[in-house]
N, C-alpha and C. Protein backbone atom coordinates (compact mmCIF):
# COMPACT_ATOMS: atom_id res chain seq x y z
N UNK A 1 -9.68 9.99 33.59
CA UNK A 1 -11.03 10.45 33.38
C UNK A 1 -11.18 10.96 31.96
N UNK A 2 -12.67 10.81 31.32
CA UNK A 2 -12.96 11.51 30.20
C UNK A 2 -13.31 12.83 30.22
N UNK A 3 -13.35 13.24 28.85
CA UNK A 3 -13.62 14.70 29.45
C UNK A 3 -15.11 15.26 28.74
N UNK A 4 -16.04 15.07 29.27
CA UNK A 4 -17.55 14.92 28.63
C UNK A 4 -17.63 15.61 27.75
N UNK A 5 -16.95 16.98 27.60
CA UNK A 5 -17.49 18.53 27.13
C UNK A 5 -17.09 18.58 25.54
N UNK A 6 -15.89 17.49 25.47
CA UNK A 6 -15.55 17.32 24.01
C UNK A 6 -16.32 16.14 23.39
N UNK A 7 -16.37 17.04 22.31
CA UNK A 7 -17.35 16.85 21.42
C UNK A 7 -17.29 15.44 20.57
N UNK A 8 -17.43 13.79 20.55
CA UNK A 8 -16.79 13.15 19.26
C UNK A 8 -16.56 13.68 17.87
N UNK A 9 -15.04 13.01 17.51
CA UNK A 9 -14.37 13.07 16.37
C UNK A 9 -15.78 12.74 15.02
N UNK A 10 -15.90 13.95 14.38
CA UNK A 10 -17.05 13.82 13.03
C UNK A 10 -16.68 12.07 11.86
N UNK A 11 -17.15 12.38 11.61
CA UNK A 11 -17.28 10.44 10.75
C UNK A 11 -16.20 11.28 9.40
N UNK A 12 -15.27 10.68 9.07
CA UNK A 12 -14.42 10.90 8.45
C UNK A 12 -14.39 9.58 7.20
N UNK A 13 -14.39 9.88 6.06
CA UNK A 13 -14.30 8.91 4.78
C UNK A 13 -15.75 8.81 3.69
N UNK A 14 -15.52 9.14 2.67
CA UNK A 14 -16.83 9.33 1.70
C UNK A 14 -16.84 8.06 0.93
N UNK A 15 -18.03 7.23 1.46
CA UNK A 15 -18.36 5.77 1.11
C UNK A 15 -18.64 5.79 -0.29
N UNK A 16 -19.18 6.62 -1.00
CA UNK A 16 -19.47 6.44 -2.20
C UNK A 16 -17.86 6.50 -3.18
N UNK A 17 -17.00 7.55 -2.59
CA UNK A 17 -15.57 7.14 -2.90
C UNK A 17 -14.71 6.38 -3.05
N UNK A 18 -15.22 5.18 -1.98
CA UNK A 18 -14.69 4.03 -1.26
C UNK A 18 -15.01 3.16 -2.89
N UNK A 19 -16.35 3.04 -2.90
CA UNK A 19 -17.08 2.53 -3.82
C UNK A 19 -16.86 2.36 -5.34
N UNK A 20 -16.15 3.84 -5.59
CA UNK A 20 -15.65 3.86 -6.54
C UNK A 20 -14.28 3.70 -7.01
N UNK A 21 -12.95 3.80 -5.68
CA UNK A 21 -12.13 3.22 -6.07
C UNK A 21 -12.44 1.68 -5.83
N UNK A 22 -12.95 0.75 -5.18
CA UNK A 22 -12.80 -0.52 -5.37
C UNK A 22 -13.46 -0.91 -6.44
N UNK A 23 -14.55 -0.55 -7.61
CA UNK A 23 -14.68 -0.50 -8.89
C UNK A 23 -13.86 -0.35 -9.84
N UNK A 24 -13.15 0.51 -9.58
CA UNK A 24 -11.67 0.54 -10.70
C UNK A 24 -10.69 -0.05 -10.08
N UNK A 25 -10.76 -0.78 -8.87
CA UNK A 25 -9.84 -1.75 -8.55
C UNK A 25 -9.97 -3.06 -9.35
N UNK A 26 -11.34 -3.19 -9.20
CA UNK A 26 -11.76 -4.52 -10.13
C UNK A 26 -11.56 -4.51 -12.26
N UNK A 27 -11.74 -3.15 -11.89
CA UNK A 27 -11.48 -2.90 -13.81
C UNK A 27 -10.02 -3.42 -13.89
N UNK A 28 -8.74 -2.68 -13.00
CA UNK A 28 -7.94 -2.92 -13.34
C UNK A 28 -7.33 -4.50 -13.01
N UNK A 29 -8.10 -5.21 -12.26
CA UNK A 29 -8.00 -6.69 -12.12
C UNK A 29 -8.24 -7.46 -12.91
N UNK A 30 -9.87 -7.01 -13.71
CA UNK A 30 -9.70 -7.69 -14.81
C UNK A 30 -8.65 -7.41 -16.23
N UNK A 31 -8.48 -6.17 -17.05
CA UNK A 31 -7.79 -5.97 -17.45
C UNK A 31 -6.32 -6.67 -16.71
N UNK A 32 -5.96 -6.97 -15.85
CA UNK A 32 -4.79 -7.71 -16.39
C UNK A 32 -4.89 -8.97 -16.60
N UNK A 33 -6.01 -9.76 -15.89
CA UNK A 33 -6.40 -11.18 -16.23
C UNK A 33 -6.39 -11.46 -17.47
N UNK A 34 -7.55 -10.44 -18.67
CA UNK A 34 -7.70 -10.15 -19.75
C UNK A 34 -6.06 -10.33 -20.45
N UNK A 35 -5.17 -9.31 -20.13
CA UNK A 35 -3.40 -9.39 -20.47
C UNK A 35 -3.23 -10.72 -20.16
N UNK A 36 -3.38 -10.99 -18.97
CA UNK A 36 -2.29 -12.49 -18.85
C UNK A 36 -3.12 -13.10 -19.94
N UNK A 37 -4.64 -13.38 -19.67
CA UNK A 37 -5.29 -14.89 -20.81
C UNK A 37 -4.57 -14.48 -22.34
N UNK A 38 -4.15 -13.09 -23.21
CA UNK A 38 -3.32 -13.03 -24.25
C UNK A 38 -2.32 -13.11 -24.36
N UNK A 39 -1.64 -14.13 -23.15
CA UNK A 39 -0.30 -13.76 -23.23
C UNK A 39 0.48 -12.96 -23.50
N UNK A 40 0.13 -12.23 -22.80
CA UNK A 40 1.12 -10.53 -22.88
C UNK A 40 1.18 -10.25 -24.43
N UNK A 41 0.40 -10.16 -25.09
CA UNK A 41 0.96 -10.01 -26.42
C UNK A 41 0.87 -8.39 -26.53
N UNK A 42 0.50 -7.97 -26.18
CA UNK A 42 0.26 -6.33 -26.15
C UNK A 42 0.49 -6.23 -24.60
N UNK A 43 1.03 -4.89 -24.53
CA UNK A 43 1.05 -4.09 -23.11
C UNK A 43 0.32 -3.14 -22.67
N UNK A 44 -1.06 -2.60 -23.81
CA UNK A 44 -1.85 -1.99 -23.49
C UNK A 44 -2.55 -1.88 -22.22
N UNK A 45 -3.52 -3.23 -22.31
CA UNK A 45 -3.72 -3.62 -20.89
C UNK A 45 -2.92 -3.88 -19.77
N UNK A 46 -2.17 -4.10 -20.14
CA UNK A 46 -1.39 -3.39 -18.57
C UNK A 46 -1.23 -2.23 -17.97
N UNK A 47 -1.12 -1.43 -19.17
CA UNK A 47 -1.13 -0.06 -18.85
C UNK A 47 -2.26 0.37 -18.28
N UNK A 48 -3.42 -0.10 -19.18
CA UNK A 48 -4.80 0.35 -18.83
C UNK A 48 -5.30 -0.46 -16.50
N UNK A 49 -4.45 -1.60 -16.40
CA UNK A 49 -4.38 -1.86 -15.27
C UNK A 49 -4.14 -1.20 -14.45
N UNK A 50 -2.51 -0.62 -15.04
CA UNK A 50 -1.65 0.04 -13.75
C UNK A 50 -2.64 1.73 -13.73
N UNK A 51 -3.25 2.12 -15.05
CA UNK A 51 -3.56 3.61 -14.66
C UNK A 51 -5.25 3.38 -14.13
N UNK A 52 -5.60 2.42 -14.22
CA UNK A 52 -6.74 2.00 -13.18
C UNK A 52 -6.14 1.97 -11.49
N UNK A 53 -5.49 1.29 -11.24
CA UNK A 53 -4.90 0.86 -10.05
C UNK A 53 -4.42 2.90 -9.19
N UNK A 54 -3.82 3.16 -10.07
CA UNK A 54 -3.58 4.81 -9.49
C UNK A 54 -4.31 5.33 -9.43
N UNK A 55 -5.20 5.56 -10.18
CA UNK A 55 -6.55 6.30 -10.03
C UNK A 55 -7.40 5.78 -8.87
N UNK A 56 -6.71 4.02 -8.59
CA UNK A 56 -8.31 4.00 -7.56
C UNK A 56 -7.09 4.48 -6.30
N UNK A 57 -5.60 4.63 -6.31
CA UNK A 57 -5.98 5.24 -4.82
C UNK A 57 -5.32 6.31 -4.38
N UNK A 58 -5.94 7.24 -5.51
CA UNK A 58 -5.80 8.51 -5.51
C UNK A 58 -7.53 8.61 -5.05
N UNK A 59 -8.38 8.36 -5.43
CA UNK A 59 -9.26 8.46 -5.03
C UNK A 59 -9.72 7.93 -3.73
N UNK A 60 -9.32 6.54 -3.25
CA UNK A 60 -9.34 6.29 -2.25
C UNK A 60 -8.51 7.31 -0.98
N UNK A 61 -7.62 7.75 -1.26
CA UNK A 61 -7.00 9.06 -0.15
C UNK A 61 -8.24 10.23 0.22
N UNK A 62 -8.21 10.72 -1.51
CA UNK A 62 -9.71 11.80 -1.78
C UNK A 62 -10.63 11.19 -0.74
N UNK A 63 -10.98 10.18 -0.83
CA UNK A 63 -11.93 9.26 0.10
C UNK A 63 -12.18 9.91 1.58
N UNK A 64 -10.66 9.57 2.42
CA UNK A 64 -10.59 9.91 3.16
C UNK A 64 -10.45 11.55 3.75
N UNK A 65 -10.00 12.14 3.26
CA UNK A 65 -10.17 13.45 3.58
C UNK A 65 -11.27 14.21 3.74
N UNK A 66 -12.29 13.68 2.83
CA UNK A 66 -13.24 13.96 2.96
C UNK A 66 -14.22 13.63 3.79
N UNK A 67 -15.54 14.41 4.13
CA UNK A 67 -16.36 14.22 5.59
C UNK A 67 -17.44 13.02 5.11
N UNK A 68 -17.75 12.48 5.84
CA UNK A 68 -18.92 11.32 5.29
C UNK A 68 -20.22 12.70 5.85
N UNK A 69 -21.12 12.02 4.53
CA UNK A 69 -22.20 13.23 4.97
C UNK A 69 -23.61 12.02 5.61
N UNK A 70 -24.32 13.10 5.67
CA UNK A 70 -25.26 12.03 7.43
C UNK A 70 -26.52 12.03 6.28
């Protein structure tokens, strides 16, 4: 049996968060496309990839912890 009196679990994950790490998912996608089409000649952009790529899911966690608002 269920138990009516409890309450549903609140909406958990902040979409606009969501939003914004898969935006710097795509920065750092292009930036490495950008790297590969120069043939690696610099490692900048890579870098600039990989510290895109952390940032989006550090934010994406942030994401989740947080309450979606109504």
């Amino acid at each position: 049996m269920t138990d009516v009196s409890r309450s549903p679990r609140p909406a958990r994950g902040s979409l606009g968060l969501y939003a914004v790490a898969f935006a710097l998912l795509l920065v750092a996608g292009g930036a490495l496309v950008a790297s590969a089409r120069g043939f690696l000649r610099s490692t900048e952009l890579l870098w600039v990839s990989t510290v895109c790529s952390g940032i989006a899911i550090v934010v994406a966690i942030v994401g989740l912890w947080l309450p979606r608002r109504r």
